[in-house]
Structure formats: structure tokens, C-alpha cells
N, C-alpha and C. Protein backbone atom coordinates (compact mmCIF):
# COMPACT_ATOMS: atom_id res chain seq x y z
N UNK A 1 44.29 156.16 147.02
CA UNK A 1 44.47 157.01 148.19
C UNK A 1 43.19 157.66 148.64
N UNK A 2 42.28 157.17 148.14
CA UNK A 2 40.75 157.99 148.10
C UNK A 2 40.53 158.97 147.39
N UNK A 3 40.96 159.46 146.71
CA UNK A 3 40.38 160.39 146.02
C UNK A 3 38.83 160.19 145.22
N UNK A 4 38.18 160.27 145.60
CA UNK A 4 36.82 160.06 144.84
C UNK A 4 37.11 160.39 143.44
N UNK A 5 37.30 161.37 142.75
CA UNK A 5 37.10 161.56 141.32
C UNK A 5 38.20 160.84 140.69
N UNK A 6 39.57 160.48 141.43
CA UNK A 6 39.80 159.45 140.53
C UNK A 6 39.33 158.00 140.07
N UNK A 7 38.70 157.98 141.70
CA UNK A 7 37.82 156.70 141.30
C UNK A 7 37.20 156.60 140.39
N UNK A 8 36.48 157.46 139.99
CA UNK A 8 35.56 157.51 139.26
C UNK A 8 36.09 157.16 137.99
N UNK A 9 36.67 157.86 137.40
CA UNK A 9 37.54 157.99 136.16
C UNK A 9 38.60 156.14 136.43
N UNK A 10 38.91 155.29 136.98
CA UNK A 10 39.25 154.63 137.15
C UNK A 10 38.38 153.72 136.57
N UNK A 11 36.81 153.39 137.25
CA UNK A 11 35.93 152.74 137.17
C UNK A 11 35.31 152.81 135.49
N UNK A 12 35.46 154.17 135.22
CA UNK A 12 35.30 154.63 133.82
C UNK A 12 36.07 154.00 133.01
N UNK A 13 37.06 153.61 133.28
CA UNK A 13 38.56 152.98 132.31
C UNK A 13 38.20 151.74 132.18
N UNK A 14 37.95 151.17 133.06
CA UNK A 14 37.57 149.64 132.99
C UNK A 14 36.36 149.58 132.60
N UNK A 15 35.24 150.21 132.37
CA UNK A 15 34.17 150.32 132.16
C UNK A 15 34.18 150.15 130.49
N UNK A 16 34.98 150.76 129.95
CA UNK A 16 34.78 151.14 128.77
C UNK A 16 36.25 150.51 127.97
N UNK A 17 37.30 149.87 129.03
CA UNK A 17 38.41 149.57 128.48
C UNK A 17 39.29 150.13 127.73
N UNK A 18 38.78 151.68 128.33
CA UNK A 18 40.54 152.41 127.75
C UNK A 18 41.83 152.62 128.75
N UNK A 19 42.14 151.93 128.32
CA UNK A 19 43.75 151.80 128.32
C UNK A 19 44.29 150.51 129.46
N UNK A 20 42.97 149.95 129.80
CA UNK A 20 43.03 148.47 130.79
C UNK A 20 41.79 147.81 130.02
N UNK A 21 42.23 146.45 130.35
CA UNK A 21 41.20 145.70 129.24
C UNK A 21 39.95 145.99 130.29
N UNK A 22 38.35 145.82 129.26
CA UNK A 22 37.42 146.20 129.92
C UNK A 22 36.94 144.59 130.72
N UNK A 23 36.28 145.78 132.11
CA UNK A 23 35.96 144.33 133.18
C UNK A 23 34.80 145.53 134.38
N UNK A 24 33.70 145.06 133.73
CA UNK A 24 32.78 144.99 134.68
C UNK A 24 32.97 145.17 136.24
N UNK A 25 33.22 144.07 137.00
CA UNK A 25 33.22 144.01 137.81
C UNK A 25 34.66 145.05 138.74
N UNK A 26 35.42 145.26 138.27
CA UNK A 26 36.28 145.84 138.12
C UNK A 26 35.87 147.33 138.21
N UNK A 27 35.38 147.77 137.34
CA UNK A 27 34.50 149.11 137.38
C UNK A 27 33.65 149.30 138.40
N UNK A 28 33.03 148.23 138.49
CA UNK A 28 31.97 148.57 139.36
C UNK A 28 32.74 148.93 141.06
N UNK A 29 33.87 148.00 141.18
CA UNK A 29 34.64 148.05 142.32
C UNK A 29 35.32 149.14 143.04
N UNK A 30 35.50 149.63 141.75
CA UNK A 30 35.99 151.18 141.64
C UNK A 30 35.04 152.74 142.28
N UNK A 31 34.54 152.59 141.20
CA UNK A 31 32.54 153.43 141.66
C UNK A 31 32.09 153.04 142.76
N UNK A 32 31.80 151.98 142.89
CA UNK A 32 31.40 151.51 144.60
C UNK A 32 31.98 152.64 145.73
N UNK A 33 33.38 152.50 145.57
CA UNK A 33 34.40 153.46 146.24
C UNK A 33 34.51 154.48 146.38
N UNK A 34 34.19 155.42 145.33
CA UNK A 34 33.73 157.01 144.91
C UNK A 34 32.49 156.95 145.61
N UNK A 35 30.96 155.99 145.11
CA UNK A 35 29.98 156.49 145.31
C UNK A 35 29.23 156.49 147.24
N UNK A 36 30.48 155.26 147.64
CA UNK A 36 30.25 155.77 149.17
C UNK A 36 30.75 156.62 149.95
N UNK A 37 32.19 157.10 149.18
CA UNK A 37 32.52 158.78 149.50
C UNK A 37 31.65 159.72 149.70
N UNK A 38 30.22 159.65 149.00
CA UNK A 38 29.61 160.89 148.63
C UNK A 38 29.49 161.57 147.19
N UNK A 39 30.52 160.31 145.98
CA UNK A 39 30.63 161.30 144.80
C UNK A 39 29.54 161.16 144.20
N UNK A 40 28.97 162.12 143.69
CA UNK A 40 27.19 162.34 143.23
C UNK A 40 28.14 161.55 141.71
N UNK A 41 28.64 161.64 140.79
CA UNK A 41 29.07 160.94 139.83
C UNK A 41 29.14 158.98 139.89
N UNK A 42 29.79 158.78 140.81
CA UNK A 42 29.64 157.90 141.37
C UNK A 42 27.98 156.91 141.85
N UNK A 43 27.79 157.54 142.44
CA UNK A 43 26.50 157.40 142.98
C UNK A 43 25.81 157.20 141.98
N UNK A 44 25.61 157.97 140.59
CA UNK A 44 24.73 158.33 139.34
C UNK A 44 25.40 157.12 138.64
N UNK A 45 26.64 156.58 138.30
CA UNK A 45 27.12 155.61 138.11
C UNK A 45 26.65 153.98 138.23
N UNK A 46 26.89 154.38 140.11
CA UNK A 46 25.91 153.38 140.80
C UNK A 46 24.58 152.40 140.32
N UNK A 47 23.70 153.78 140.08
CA UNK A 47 22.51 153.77 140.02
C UNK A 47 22.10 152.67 138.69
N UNK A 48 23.31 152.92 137.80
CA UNK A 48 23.08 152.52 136.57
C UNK A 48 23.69 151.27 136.77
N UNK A 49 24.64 150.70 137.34
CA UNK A 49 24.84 149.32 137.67
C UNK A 49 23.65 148.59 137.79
N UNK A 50 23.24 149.26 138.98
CA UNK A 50 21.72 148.68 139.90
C UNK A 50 20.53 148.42 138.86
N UNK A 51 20.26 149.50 138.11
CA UNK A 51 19.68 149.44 137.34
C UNK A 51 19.67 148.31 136.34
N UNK A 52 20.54 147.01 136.51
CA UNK A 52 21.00 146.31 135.31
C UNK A 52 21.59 146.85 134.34
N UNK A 53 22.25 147.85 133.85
CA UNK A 53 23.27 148.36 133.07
C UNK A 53 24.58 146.95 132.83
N UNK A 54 25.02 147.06 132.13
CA UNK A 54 26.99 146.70 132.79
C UNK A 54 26.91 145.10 132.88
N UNK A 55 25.92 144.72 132.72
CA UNK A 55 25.64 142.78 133.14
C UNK A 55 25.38 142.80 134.53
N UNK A 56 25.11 143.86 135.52
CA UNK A 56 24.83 143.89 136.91
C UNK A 56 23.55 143.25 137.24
N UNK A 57 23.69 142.21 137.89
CA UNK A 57 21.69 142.03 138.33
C UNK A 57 20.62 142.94 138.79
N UNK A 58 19.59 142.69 138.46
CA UNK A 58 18.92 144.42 138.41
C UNK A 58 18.64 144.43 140.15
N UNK A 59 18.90 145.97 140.58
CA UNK A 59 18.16 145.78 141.91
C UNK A 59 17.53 147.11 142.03
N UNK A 60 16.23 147.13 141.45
CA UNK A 60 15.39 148.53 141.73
C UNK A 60 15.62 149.61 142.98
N UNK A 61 15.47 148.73 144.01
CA UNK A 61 15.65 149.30 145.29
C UNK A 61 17.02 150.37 145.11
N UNK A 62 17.73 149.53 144.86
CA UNK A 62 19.22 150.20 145.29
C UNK A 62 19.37 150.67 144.05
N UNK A 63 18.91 150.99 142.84
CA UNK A 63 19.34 151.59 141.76
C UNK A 63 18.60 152.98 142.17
N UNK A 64 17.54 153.03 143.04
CA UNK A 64 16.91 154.36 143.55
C UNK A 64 17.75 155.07 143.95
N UNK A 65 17.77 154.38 145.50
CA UNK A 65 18.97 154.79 146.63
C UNK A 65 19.87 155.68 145.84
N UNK A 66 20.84 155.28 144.84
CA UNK A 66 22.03 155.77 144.44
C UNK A 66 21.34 156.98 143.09
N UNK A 67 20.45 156.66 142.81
CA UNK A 67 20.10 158.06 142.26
C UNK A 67 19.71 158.85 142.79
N UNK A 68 18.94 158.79 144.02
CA UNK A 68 18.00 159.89 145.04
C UNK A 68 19.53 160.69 145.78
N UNK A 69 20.59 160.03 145.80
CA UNK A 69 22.09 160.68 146.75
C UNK A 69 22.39 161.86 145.74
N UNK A 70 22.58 160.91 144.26
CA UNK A 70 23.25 161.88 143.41
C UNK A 70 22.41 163.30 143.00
N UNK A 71 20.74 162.97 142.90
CA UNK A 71 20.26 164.39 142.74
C UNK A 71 20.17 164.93 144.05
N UNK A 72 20.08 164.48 145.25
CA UNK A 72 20.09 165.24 146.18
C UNK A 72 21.38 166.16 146.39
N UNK A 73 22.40 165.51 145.60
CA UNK A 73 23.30 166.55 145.71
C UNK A 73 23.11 167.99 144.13
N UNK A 74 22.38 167.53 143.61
CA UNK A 74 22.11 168.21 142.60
C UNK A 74 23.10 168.15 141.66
């Protein structure tokens, strides 16, 4: 329904496979969702995808982007 912070916590579940089997891409699908809301969690999330975290292909650029949102929100 949008709620950003559940997203988050959603993306977290699959991330880590509690209580849904774990799936990458899945997580990431989730966070994506939060972090273009605006959720600085999300976004910080993001960053770490981008970053190559998670089996994500690395993308410097955009692993910035999504960290420069989340501290800009402090």
C-alpha cells in the first residue's frame, strides 16, 4: 500500500530470509520501492546493492546517488 518502512522491513525479510525463503532480487524489489519514496533507510540499503553487496553488479555511480539521498537526509 506504500508504506515505505514496511518496505523496507519486507526487503529485509527476503534479504536475510526470515520467515520467506531468502531472494536477492526480491529484496532488492522491495527497497527499490521504499528508497524512491524518499526512505533514507532504503536509499542506505540501495546504496549497498549498488555497491555490489547482495550479488548486485557493482554500479559506483548509483551506489553514490543512493548514499548522498540518505545522508542528505541525515
Amino acid at each position: 500500500q506504500g508504506y515505505s518502512p514496511g518496505q523496507v522491513h519486507m526487503g529485509v525479510a527476503y534479504l536475510f530470509g526470515e520467515g520467506v525463503p531468502k531472494d536477492f532480487s526480491e529484496a532488492r524489489r522491495w527497497i527499490l520501492k521504499a528508497a524512491e519514496q524518499g526512505n533514507p533507510n532504503g536509499q542506505s540499503l540501495m546504496a549497498s546493492f549498488c555497491a555490489g553487496f547482495y550479488g548486485h553488479p557493482k554500479e559506483p555511480t548509483e551506489s553514490f546517488n543512493w548514499a548522498k539521498k540518505a545522508a542528505d537526509q541525515g
